[in-house]
Protein backbone atom coordinates (compact mmCIF):
# COMPACT_ATOMS: atom_id res chain seq x y z
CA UNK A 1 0.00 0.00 0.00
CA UNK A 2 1.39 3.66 -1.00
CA UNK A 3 1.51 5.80 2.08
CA UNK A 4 -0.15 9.09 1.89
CA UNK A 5 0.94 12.20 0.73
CA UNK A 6 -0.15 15.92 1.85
CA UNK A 7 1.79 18.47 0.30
CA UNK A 8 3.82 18.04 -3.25
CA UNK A 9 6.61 20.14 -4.75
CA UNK A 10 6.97 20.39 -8.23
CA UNK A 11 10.15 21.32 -10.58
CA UNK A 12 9.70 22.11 -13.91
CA UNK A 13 11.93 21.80 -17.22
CA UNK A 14 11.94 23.03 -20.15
CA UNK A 15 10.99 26.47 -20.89
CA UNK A 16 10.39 27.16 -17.10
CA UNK A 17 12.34 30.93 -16.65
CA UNK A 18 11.54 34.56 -16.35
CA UNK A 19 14.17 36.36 -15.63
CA UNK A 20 12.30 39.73 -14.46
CA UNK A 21 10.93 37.14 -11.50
CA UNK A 22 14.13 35.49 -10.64
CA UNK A 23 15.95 39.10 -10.49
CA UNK A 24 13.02 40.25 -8.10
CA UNK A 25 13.11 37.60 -6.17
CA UNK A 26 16.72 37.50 -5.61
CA UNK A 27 16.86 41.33 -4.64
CA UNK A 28 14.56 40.35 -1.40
CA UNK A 29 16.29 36.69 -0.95
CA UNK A 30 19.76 36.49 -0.56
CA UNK A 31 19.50 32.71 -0.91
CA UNK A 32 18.57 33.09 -4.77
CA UNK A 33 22.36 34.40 -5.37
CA UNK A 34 23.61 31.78 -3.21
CA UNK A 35 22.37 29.22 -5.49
CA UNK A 36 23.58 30.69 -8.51
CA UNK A 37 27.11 31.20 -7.32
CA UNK A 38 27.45 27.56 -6.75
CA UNK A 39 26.71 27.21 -10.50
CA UNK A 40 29.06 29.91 -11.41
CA UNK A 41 32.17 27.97 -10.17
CA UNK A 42 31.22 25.01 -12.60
CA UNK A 43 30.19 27.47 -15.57
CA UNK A 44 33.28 29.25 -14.76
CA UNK A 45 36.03 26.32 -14.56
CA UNK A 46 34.23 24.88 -17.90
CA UNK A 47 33.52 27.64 -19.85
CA UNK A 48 35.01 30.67 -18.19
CA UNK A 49 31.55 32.84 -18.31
CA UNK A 50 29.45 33.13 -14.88
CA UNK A 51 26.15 32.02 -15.66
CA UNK A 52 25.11 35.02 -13.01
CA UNK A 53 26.09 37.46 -15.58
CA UNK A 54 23.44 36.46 -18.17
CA UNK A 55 20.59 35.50 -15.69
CA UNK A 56 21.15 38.67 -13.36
CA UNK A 57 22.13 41.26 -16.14
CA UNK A 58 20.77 44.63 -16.00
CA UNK A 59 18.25 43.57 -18.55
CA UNK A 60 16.65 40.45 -17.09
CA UNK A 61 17.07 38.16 -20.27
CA UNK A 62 14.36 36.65 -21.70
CA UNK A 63 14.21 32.74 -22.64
CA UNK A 64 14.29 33.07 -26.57
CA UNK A 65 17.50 34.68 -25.50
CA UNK A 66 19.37 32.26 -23.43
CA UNK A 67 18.42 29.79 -25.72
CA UNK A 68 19.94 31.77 -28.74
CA UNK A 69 22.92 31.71 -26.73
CA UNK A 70 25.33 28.29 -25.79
CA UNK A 71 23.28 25.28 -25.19
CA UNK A 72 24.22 25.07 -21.41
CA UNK A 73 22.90 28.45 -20.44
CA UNK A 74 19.22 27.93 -21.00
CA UNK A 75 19.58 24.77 -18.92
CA UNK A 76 21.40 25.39 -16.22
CA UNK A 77 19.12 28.95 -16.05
CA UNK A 78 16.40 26.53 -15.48
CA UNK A 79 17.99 24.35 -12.79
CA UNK A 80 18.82 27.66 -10.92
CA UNK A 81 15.40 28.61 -10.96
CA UNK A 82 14.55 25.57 -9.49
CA UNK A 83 16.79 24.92 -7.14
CA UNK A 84 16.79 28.62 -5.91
CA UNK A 85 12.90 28.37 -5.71
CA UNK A 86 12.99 25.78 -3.47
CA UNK A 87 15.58 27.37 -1.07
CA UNK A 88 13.67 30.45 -0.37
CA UNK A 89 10.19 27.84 0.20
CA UNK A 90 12.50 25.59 2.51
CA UNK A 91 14.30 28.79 4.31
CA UNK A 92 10.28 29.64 4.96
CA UNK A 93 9.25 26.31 6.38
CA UNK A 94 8.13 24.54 2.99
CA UNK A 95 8.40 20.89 4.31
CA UNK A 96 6.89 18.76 0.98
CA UNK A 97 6.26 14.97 1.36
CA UNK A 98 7.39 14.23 -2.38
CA UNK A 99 9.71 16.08 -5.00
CA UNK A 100 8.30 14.97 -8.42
CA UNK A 101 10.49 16.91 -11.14
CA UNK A 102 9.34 17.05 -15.27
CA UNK A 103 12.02 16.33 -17.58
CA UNK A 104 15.18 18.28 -16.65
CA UNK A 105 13.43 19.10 -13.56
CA UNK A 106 13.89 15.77 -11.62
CA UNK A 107 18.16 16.35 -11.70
CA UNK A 108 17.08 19.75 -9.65
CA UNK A 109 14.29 17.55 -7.39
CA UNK A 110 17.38 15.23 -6.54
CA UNK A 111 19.57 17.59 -5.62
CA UNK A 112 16.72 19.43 -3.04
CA UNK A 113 16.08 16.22 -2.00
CA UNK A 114 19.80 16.00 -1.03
CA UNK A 115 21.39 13.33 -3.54
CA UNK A 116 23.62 15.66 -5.51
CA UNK A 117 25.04 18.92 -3.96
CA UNK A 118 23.99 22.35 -6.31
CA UNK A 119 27.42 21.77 -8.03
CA UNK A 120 26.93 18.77 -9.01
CA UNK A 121 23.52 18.83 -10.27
CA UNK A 122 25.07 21.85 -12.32
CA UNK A 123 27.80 19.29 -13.57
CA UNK A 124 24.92 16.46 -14.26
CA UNK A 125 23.56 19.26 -16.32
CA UNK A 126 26.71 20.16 -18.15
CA UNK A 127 27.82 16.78 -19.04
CA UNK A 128 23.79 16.19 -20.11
CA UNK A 129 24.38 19.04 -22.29
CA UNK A 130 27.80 18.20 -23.83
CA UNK A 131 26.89 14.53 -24.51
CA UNK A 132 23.80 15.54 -26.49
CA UNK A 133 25.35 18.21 -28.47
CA UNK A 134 28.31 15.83 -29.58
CA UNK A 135 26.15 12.65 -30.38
CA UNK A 136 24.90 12.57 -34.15
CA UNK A 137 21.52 13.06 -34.27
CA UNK A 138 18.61 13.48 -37.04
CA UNK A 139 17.15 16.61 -36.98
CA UNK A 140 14.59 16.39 -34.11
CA UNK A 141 12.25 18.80 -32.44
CA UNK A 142 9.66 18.57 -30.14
CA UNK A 143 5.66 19.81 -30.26
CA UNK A 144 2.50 20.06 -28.25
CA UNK A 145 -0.27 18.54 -29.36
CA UNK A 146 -3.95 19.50 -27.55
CA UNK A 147 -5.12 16.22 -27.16
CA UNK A 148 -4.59 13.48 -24.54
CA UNK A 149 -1.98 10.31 -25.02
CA UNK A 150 -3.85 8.34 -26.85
CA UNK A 151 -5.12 10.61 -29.62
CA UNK A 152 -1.83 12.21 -30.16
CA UNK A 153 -0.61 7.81 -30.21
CA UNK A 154 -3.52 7.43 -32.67
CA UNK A 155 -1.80 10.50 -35.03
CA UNK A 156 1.72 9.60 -34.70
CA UNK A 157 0.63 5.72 -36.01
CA UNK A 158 -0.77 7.67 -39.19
CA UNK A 159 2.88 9.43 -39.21
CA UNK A 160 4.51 5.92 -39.16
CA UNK A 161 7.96 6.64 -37.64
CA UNK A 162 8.87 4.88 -34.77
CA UNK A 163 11.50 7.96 -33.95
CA UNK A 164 8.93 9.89 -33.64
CA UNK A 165 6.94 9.60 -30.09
CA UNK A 166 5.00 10.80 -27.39
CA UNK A 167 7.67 12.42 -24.95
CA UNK A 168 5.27 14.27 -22.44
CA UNK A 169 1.87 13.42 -21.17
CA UNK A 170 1.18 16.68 -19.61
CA UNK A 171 -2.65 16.74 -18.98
CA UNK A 172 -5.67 15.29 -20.38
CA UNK A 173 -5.73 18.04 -23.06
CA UNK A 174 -1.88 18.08 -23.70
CA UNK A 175 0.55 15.87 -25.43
CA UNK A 176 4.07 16.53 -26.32
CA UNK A 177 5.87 14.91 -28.78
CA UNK A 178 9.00 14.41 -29.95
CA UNK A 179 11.00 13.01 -32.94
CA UNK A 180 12.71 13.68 -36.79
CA UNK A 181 11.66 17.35 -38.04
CA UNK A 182 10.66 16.02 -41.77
CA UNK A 183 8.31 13.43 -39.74
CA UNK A 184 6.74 16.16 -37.56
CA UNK A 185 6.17 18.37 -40.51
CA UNK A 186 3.75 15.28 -41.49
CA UNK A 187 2.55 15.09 -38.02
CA UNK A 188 1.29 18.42 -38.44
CA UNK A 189 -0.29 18.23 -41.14
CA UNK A 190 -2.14 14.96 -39.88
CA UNK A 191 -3.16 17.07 -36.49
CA UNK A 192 -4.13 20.23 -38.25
CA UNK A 193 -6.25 17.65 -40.66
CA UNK A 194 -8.62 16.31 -37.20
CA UNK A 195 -8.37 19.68 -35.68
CA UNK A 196 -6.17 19.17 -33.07
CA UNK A 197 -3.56 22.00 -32.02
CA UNK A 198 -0.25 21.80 -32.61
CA UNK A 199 3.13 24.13 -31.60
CA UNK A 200 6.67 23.52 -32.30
CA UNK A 201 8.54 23.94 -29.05
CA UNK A 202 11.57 25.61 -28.61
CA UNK A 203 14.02 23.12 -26.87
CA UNK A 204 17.71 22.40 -27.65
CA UNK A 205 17.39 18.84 -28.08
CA UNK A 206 14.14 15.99 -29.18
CA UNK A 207 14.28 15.02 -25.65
CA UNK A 208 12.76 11.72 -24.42
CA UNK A 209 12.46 9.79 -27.84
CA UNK A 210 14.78 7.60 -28.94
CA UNK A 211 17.15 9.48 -31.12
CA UNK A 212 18.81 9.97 -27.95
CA UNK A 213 19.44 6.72 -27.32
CA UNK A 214 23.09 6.78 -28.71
CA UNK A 215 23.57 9.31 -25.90
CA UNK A 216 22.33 7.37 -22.93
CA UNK A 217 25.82 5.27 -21.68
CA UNK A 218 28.17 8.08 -22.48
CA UNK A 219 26.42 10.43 -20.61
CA UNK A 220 25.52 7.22 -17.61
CA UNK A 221 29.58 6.95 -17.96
CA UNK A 222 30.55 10.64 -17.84
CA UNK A 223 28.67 11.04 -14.41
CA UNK A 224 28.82 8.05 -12.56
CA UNK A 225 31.61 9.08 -10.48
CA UNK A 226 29.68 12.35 -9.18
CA UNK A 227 29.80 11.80 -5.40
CA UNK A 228 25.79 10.98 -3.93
CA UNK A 229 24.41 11.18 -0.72
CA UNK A 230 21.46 9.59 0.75
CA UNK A 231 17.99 10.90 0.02
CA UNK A 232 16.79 13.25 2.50
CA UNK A 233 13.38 13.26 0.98
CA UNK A 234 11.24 10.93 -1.64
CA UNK A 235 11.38 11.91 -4.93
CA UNK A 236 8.89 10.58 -7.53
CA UNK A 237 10.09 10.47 -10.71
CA UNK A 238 7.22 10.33 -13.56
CA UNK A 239 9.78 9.31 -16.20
CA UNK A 240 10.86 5.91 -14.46
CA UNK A 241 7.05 6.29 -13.04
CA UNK A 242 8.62 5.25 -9.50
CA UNK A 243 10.30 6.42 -6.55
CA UNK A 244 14.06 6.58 -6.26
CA UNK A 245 15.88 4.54 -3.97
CA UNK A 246 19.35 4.99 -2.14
CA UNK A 247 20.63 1.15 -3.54
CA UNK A 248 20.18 2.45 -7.09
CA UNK A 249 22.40 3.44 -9.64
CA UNK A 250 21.14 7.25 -10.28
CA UNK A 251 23.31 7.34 -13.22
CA UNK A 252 21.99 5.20 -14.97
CA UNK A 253 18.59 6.24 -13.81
CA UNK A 254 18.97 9.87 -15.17
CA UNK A 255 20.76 8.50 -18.80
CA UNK A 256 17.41 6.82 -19.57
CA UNK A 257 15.54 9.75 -19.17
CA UNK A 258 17.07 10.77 -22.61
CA UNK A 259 14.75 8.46 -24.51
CA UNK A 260 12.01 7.70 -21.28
CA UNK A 261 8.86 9.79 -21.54
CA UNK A 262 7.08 11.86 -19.12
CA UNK A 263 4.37 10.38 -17.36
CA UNK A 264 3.70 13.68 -15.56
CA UNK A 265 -0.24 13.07 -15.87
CA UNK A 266 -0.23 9.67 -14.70
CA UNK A 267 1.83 10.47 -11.94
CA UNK A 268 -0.55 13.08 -10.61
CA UNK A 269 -3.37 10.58 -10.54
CA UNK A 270 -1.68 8.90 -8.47
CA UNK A 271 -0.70 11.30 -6.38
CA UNK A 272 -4.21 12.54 -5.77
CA UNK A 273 -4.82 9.11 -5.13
CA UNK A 274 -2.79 9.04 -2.13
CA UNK A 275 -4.56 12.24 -0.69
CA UNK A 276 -2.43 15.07 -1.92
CA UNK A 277 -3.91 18.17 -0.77
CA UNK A 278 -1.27 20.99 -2.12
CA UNK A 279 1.37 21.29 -4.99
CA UNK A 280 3.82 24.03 -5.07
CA UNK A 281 6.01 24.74 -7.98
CA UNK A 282 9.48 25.20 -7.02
CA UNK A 283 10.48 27.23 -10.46
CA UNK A 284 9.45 30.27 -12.90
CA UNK A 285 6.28 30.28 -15.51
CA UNK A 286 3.79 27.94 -13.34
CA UNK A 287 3.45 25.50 -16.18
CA UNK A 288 3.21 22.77 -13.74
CA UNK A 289 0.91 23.86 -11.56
CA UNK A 290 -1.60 25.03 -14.09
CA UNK A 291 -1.28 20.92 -15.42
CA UNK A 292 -2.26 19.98 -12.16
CA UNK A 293 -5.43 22.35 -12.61
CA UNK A 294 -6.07 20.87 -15.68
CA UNK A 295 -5.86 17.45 -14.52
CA UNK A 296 -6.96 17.10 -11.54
CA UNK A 297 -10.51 19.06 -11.30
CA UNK A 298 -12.48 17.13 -9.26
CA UNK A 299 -10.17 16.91 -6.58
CA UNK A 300 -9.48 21.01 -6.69
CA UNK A 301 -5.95 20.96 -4.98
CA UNK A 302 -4.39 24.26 -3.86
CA UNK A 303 -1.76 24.55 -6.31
CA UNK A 304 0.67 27.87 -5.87
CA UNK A 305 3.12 28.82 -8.40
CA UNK A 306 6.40 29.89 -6.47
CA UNK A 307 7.62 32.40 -9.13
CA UNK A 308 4.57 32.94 -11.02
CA UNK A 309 5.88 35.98 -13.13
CA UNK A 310 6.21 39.68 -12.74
CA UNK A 311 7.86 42.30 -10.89
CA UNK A 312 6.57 40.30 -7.23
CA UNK A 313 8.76 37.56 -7.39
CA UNK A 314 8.49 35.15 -4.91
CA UNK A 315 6.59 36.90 -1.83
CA UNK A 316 3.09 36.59 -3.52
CA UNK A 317 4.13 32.32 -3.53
CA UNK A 318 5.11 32.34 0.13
CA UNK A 319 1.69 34.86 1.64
CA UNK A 320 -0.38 31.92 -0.71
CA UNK A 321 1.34 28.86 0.83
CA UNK A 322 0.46 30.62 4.50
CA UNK A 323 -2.96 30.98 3.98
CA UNK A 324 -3.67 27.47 2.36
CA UNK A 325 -1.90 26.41 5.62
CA UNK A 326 1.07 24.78 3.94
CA UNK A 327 3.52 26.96 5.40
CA UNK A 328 4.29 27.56 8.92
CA UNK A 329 3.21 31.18 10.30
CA UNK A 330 -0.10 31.51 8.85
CA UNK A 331 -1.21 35.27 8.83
CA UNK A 332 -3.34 36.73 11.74
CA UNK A 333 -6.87 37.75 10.84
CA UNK A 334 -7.01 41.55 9.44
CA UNK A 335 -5.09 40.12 6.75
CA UNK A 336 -7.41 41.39 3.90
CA UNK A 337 -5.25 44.20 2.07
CA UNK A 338 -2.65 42.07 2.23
CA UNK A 339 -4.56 38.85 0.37
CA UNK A 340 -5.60 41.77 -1.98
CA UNK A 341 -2.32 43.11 -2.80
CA UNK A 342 -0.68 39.46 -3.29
CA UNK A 343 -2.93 39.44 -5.73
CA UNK A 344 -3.81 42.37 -7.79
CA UNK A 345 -1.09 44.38 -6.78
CA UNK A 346 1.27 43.26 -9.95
CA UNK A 347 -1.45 44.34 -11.89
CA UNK A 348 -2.26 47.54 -10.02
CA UNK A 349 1.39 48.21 -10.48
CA UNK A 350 1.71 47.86 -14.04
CA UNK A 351 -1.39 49.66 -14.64
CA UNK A 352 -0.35 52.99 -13.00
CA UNK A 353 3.39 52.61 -15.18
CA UNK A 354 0.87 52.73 -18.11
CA UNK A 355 -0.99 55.51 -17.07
CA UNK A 356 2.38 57.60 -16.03
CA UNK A 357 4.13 56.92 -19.55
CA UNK A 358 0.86 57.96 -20.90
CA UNK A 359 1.28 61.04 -19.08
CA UNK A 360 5.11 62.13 -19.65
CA UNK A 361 4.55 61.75 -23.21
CA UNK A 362 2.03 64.65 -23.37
CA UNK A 363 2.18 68.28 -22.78
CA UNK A 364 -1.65 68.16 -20.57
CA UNK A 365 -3.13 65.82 -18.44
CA UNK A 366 -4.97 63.15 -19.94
CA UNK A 367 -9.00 62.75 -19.56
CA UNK A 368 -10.05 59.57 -19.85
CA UNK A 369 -9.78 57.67 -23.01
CA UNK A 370 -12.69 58.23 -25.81
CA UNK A 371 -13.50 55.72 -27.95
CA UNK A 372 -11.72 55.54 -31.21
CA UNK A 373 -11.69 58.75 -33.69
CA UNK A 374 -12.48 58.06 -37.61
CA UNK A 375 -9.32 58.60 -38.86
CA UNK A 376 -7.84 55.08 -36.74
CA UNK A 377 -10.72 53.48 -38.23
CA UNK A 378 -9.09 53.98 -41.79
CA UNK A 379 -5.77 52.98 -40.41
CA UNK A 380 -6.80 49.55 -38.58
CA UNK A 381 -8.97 46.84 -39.66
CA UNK A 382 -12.29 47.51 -40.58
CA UNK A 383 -14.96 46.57 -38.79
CA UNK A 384 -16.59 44.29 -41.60
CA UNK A 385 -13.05 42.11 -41.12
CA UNK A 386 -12.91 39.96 -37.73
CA UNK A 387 -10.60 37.82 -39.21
CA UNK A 388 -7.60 40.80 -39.99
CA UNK A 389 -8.44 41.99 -36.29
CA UNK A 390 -7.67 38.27 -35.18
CA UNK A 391 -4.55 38.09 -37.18
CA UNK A 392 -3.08 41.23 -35.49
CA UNK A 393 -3.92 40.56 -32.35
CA UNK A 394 -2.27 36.73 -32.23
CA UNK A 395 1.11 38.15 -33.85
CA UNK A 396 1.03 40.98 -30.98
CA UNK A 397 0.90 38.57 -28.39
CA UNK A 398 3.22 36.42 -30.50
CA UNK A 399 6.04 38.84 -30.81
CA UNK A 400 5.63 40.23 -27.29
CA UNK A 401 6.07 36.61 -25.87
CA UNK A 402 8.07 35.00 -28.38
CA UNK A 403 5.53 31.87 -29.00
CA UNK A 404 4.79 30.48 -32.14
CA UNK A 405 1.62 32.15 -33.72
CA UNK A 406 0.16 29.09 -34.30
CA UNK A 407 0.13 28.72 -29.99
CA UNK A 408 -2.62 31.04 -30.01
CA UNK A 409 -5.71 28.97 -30.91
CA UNK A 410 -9.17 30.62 -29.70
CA UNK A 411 -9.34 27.58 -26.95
CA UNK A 412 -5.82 28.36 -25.73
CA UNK A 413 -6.03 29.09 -21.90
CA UNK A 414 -3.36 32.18 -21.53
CA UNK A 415 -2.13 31.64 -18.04
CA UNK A 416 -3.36 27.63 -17.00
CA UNK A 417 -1.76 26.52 -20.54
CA UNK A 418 1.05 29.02 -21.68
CA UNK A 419 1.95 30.41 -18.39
CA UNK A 420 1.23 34.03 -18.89
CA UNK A 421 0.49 35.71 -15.47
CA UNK A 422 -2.23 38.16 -14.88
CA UNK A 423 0.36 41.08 -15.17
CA UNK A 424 1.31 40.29 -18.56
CA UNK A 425 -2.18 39.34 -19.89
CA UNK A 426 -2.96 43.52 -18.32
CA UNK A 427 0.14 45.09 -20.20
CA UNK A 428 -1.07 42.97 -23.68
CA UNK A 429 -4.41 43.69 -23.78
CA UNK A 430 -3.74 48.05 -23.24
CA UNK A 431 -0.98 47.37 -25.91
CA UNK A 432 -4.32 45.95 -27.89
CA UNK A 433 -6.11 48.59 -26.84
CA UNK A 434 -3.42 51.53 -27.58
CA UNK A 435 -2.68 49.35 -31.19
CA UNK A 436 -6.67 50.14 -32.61
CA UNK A 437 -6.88 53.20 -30.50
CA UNK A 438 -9.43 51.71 -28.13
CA UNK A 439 -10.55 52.66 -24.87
CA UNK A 440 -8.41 51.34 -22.07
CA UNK A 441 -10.14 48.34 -19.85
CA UNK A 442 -11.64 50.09 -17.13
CA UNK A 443 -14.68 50.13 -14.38
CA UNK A 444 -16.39 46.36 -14.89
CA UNK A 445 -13.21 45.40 -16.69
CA UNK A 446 -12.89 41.37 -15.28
CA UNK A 447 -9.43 39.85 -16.75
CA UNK A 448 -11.15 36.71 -15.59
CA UNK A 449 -13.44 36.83 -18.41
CA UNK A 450 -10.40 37.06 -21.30
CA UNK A 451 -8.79 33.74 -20.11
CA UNK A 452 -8.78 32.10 -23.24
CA UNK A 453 -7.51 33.70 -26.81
CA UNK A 454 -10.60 33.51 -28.48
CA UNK A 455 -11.98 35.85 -25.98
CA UNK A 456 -9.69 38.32 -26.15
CA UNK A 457 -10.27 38.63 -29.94
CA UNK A 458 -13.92 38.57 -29.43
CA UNK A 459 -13.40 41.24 -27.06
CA UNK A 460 -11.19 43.28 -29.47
CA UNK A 461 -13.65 42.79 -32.35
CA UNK A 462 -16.53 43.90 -30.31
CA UNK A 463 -14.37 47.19 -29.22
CA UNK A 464 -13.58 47.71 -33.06
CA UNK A 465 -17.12 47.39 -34.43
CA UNK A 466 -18.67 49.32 -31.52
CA UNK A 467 -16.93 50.71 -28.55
CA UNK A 468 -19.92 51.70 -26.06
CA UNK A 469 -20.92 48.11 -26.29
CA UNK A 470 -17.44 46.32 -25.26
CA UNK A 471 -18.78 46.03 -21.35
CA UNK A 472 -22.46 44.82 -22.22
């Protein structure tokens, strides 16, 4: 019999960093730097560049740049966020019952868990990265597909390449796969054909199919002499779909996650199974967490992204954890503002930035906005064409975030599916607004009600065609 389990911490991979969060939350946690400057002595004796520099620049990077830059960076910028996550919750009293880790995640879940020390997960990392990069490889990439396993199974049979598999089961609604880039041009096709979604990923590697096979004992061999300790904590690992054990050889555990996909869906079940009340994601973009939403709504766990996004960093995480009672010191009552605040007060924030730039670029004080002279009319879309409106608004949001157009489906959930916090979602829709010379969301304004694409273009079009009707 599997004994229960209360409280869960997640660690995400791929894709999981935001480096305005990270630099936030390391200017009001010293234990964020701490982290990082373990990494920097293996960045620094193998490549001679601190990979503090990059993730702590003036400019917090963002991840299309990191991953434009050597292969290691991006992935060791993840681990860090992980890892660093996790210090600050433990520091607070975060005491989880598992560490379940997705993909690159689980070498940062063993590590918290006390197997590897920071430096030599950072090593693990390296080695994972330098092994990959010198094996010869077919061109591979990796996609999301909105459908559950067995559909996307069902499409890649049509596809008929046995290199190309399903890596990820995320959720019920969300496949990734991964495989040969001429095969998942046809896998497209086949997907777009039945009306399921489907976005290229941007990843350094087809992870978890079996063109990495070739990979698996070189990398097993390069880090097999990494010194281990015992497990402090259990850690889960949906790729092996079992825990780990202290006999084991982790080595060899961690090369067969090249090729091993991610049971992250199945592993939740069973999780919730066991009584799991709360999940908190040690890492940046809250991917995780919003799969656990997805998967797991009957249940309704609390599940708290620990660096969610924005300029809040990790405080907003740690008031959350308090009040769902998974973190010592829960807050007094007469509480309220501060509930409020954790919560709309990155939005609050961003909104009076607006409104100031607004201001400094004219020579009066502004009145409130009006709707939309003629003149922008002739200039924009017209209101006879939806479908030009629709166009302009998905590139917006795909060249402010640096997605693939195609992500941005009308079912598309903005912040459960593709991460984007409430902060964000404010500043795109008054770039929308400023774009067709609309009115700014105001009064009755509920972001709530734009969670999905399709409703922000609805809401855009209905702005467009007639301006006094966009809060009916």
């Amino acid at each position: 019999m599997e004994s229960h389990v209360d409280l869960v911490a997640l660690f995400p991979g791929q894709g999981a960093f935001d480096g305005t969060a990270l630099s936030a939350a390391a200017s009001e946690h010293a234990g964020i730097r701490e982290v990082f400057d373990e990494i920097d002595e293996v960045t620094t004796a193998e490549t001679g560049r601190r990979l503090s520099d990059v993730v702590f620049a003036p400019r917090p990077p963002e991840l299309a740049a990191l991953l434009a830059d050597e292969p290691w960076v991006s992935q060791l910028a993840i681990y860090g966020s992980d890892v660093a996550v996790h210090r600050v919750l433990r520091d607070n009293g975060l005491r989880p019952d598992v560490l379940v880790g997705h993909s690159l995640g689980e070498i940062a879940a063993l590590v918290c868990a006390g197997a590897y020390t920071v430096a030599d997960g950072a090593r693990l990392i390296w080695q994972r990265v330098r092994v990959v990069g010198e094996t010869e490889l077919r061109d591979g990439c990796m996609a999301a597909l909105g459908t559950d396993a067995d559909r996307a199974a069902a499409l890649l049979t049509a596809v008929a390449d046995g290199d190309l598999v399903v890596a990820a089961e995320n959720h019920d609604r969300q496949t990734v796969v991964s495989g040969p880039a001429e095969s998942m041009a046809r896998l497209r096709t086949v997907a777009e054909a039945v009306g399921v979604s489907f976005a290229r990923l941007d990843s350094p590697a087809p992870f978890h199919s079996p063109l990495l096979r070739p990979a698996e004992e070189r990398f097993a061999t390069a880090v097999r002499d990494l010194p281990r300790k015992a497990l402090q904590h259990r850690v889960v690992s949906p790729i092996l779909e079992r825990e780990y054990s202290d006999d084991e050889d982790i080595s060899a555990a961690l090369a067969r996650h090249l090729s091993l996909p991610v049971r992250f869906a199945t592993t939740l079940r069973r999780l919730d199974a066991q009584g799991a009340r709360g999940y908190v994601e040690c890492g940046a973009a809250g991917a995780l967490t919003g799969f656990v939403r997805k998967q797991l709504t009957e249940s309704a766990p609390t599940a708290v992204a620990g660096l969610a996004g924005g300029p809040a960093g990790i405080d907003p995480a740690l008031r959350s954890l308090r009040e769902a009672g998974l973190l010592p010191g829960a807050q007094p009552d007469g509480t309220d503002f501060d509930a409020f605040w954790a919560e709309r007060g990155p939005r609050i924030i961003e909104l009076i930035r607006r409104e100031f730039e607004i201001h400094r670029g004219t020579a009066a004080p502004q009145q409130p906005a009006a709707p939309a002279p003629a003149p922008v009319a002739e200039t924009g879309p017209s209101a006879a064409d939806p479908a030009e409106i629709a166009d302009r608004v998905r590139k917006m949001y795909s060249d402010a975030l640096e997605y693939p157009e195609e992500v941005f489906t009308d079912d598309v959930e903005l912040e459960a599916e593709l991460g984007i916090d409430s902060v964000k979602q404010v500043e795109l829709l008054t770039r929308v607004s400023e774009t067709f010379g609309l009115p700014t969301p105001t009064d009755g304004f509920r972001l709530s009600d734009y969670d999905r694409m399709g409703k922000v273009i609805d809401y855009t079009v209905r702005l467009v065609n007639a301006p006094e009707s966009a809060h009916a």
